[in-house]
N, C-alpha and C. Protein backbone atom coordinates (compact mmCIF):
# COMPACT_ATOMS: atom_id res chain seq x y z
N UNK A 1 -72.81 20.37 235.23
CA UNK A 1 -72.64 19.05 235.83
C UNK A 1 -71.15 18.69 235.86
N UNK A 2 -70.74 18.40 236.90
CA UNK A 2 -69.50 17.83 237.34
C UNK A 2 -69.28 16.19 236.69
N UNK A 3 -67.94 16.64 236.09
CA UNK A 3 -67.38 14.87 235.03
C UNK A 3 -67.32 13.95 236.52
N UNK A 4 -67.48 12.71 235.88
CA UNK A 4 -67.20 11.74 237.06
C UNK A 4 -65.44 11.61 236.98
N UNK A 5 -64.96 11.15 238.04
CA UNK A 5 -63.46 11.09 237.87
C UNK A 5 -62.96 10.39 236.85
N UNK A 6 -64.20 9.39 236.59
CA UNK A 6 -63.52 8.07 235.27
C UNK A 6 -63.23 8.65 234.06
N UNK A 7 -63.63 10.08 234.10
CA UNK A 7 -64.03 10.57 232.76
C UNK A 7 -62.90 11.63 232.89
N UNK A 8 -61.78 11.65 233.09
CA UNK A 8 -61.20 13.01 233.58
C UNK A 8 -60.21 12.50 232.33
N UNK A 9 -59.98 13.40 231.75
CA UNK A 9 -58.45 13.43 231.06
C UNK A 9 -57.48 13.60 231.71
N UNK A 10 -55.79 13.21 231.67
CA UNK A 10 -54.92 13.56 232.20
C UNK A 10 -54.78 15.09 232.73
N UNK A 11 -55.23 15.86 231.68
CA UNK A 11 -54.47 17.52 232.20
C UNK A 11 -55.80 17.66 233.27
N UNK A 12 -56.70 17.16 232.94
CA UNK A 12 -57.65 17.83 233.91
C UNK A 12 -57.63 17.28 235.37
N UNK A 13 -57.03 16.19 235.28
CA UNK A 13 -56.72 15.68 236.67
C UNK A 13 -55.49 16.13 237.08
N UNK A 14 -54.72 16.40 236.11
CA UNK A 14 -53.29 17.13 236.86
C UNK A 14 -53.99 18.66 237.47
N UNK A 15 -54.85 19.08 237.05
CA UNK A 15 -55.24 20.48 237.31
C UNK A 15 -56.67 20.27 238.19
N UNK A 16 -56.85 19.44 238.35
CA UNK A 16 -57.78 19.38 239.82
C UNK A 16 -57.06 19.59 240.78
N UNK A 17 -57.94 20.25 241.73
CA UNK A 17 -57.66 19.92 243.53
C UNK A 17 -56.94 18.62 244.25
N UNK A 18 -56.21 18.68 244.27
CA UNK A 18 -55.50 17.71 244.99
C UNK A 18 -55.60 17.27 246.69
N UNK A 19 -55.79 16.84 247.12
CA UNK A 19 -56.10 16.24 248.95
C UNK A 19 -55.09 16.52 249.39
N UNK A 20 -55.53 17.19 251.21
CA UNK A 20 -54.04 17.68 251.41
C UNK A 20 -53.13 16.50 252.24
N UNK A 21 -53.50 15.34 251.96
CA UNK A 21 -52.61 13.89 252.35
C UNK A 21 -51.48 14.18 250.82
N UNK A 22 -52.25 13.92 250.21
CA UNK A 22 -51.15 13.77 249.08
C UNK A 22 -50.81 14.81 248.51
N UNK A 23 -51.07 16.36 248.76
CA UNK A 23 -50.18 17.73 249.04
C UNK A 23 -49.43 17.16 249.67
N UNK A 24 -49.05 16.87 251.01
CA UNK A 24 -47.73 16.63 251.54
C UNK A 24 -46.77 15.27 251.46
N UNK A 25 -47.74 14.35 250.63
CA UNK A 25 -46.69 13.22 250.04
C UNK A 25 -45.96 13.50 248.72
N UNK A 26 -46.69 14.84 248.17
CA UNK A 26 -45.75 15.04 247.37
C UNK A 26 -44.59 16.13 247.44
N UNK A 27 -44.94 16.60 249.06
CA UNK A 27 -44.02 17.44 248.79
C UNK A 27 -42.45 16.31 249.61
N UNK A 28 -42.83 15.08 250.22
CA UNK A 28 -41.58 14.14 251.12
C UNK A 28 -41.50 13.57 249.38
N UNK A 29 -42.06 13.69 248.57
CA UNK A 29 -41.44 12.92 247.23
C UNK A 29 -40.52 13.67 246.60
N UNK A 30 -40.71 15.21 246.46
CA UNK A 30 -40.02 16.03 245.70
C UNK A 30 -38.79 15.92 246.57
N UNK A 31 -38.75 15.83 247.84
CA UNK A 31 -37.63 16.12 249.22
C UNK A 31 -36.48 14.91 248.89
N UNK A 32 -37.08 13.72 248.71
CA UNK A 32 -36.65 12.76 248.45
C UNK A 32 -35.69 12.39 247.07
N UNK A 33 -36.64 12.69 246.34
CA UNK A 33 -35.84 13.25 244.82
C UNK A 33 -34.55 13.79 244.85
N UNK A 34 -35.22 14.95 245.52
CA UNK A 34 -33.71 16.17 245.40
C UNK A 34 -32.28 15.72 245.92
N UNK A 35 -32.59 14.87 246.98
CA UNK A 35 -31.57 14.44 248.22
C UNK A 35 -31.25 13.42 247.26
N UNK A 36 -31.73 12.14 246.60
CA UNK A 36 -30.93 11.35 245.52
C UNK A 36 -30.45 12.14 244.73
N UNK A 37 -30.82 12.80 244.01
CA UNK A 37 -29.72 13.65 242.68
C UNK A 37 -29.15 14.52 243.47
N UNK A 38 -29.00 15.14 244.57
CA UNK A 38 -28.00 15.66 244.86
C UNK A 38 -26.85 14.71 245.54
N UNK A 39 -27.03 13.45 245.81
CA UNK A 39 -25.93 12.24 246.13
C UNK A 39 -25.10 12.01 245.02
N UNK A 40 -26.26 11.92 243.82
CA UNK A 40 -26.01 11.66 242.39
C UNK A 40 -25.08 12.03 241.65
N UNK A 41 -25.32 13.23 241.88
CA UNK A 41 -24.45 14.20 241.35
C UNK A 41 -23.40 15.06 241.83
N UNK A 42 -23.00 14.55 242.94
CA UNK A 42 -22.03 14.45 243.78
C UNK A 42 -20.46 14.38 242.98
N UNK A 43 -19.61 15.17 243.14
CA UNK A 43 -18.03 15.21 242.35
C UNK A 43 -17.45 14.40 243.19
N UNK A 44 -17.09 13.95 244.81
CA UNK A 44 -16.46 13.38 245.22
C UNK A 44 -17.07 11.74 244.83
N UNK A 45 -16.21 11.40 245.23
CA UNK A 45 -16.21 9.99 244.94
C UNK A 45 -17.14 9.05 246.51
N UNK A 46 -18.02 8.22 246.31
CA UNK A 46 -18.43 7.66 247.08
C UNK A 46 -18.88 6.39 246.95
N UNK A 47 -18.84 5.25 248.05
CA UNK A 47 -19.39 4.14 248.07
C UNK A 47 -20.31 3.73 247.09
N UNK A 48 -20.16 2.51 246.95
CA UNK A 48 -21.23 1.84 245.73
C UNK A 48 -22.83 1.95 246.38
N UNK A 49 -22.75 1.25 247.64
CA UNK A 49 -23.81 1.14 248.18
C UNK A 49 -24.71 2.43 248.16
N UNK A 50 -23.91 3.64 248.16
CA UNK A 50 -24.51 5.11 249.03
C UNK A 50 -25.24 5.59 247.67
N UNK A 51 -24.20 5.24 246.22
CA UNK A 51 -25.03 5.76 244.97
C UNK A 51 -25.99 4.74 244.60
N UNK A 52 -26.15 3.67 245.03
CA UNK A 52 -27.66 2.92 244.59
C UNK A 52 -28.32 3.23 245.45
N UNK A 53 -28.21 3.50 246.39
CA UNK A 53 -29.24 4.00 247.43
C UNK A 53 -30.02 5.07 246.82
N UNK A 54 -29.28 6.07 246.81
CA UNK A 54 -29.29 7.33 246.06
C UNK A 54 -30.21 7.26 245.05
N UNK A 55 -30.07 6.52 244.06
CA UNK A 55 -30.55 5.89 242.79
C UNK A 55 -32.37 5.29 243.09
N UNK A 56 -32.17 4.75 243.75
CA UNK A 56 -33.56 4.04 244.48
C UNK A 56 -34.20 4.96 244.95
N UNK A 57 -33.65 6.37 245.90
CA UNK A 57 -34.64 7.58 246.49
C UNK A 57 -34.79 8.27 245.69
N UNK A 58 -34.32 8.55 244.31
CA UNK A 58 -34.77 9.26 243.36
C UNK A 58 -35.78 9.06 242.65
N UNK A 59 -35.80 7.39 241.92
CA UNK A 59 -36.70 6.50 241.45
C UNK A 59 -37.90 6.99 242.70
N UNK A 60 -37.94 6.45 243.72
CA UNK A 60 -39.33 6.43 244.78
C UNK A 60 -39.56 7.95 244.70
N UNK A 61 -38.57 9.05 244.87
CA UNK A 61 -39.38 10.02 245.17
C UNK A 61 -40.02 10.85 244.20
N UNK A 62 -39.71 10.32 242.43
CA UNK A 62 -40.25 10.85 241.71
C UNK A 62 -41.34 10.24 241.09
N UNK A 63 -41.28 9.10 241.42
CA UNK A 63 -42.26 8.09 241.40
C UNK A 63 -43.85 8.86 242.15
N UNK A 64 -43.45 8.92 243.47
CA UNK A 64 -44.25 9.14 244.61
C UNK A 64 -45.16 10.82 244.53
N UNK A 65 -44.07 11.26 243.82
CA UNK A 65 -44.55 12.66 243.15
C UNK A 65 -45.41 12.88 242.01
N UNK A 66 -45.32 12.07 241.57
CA UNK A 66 -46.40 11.93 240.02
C UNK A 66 -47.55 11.15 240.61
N UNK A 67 -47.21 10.27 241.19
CA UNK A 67 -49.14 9.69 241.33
C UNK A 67 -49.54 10.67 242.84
N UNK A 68 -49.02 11.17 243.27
CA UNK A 68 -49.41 12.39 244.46
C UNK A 68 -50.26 12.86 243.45
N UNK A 69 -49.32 13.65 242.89
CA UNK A 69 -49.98 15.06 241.75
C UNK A 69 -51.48 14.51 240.98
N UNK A 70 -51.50 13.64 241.06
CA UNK A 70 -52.69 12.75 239.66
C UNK A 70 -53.57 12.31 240.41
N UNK A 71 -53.81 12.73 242.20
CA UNK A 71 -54.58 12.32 243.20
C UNK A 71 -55.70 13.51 242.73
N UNK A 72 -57.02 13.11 242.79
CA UNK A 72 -58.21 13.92 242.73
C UNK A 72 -59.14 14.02 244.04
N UNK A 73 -59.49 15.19 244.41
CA UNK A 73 -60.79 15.01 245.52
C UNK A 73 -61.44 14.74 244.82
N UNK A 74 -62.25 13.75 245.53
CA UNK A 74 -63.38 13.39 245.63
C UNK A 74 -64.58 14.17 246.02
N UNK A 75 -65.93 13.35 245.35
CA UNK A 75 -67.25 14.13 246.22
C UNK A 75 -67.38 13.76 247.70
């Protein structure tokens, strides 16, 4: 018998099947990520505005990547 989702532990929902909507929101989250820490971490010097920006697409895209990943199919 199959657990109901309410009943899922973390690892087992990280290790379920994932929907392929949120397969590809997590892969514009990881995309997103990368492109802030690579602003981030940037040696030249740049605008205030461009590194909070930066700062904010990192936050969202790693954000956006963890509850992707923690998405379960459904019956």
């Amino acid at each position: 018998m199959k657990k109901q989702m309410k009943e899922l532990t973390l690892g087992q929902r990280l290790s379920a099947k994932t929907p392929k909507f949120f397969k590809t929101l997590r892969t514009v989250g990881l995309c997103l990520a990368a492109a802030g820490g690579a602003v981030l971490s940037a040696s030249v010097t740049l605008p205030a505005a461009i590194v909070t920006v930066a700062g904010y697409l990192t936050v969202a895209g790693t954000v956006m990547t963890a509850v992707s990943q923690a998405a379960v199919e459904g019956e």
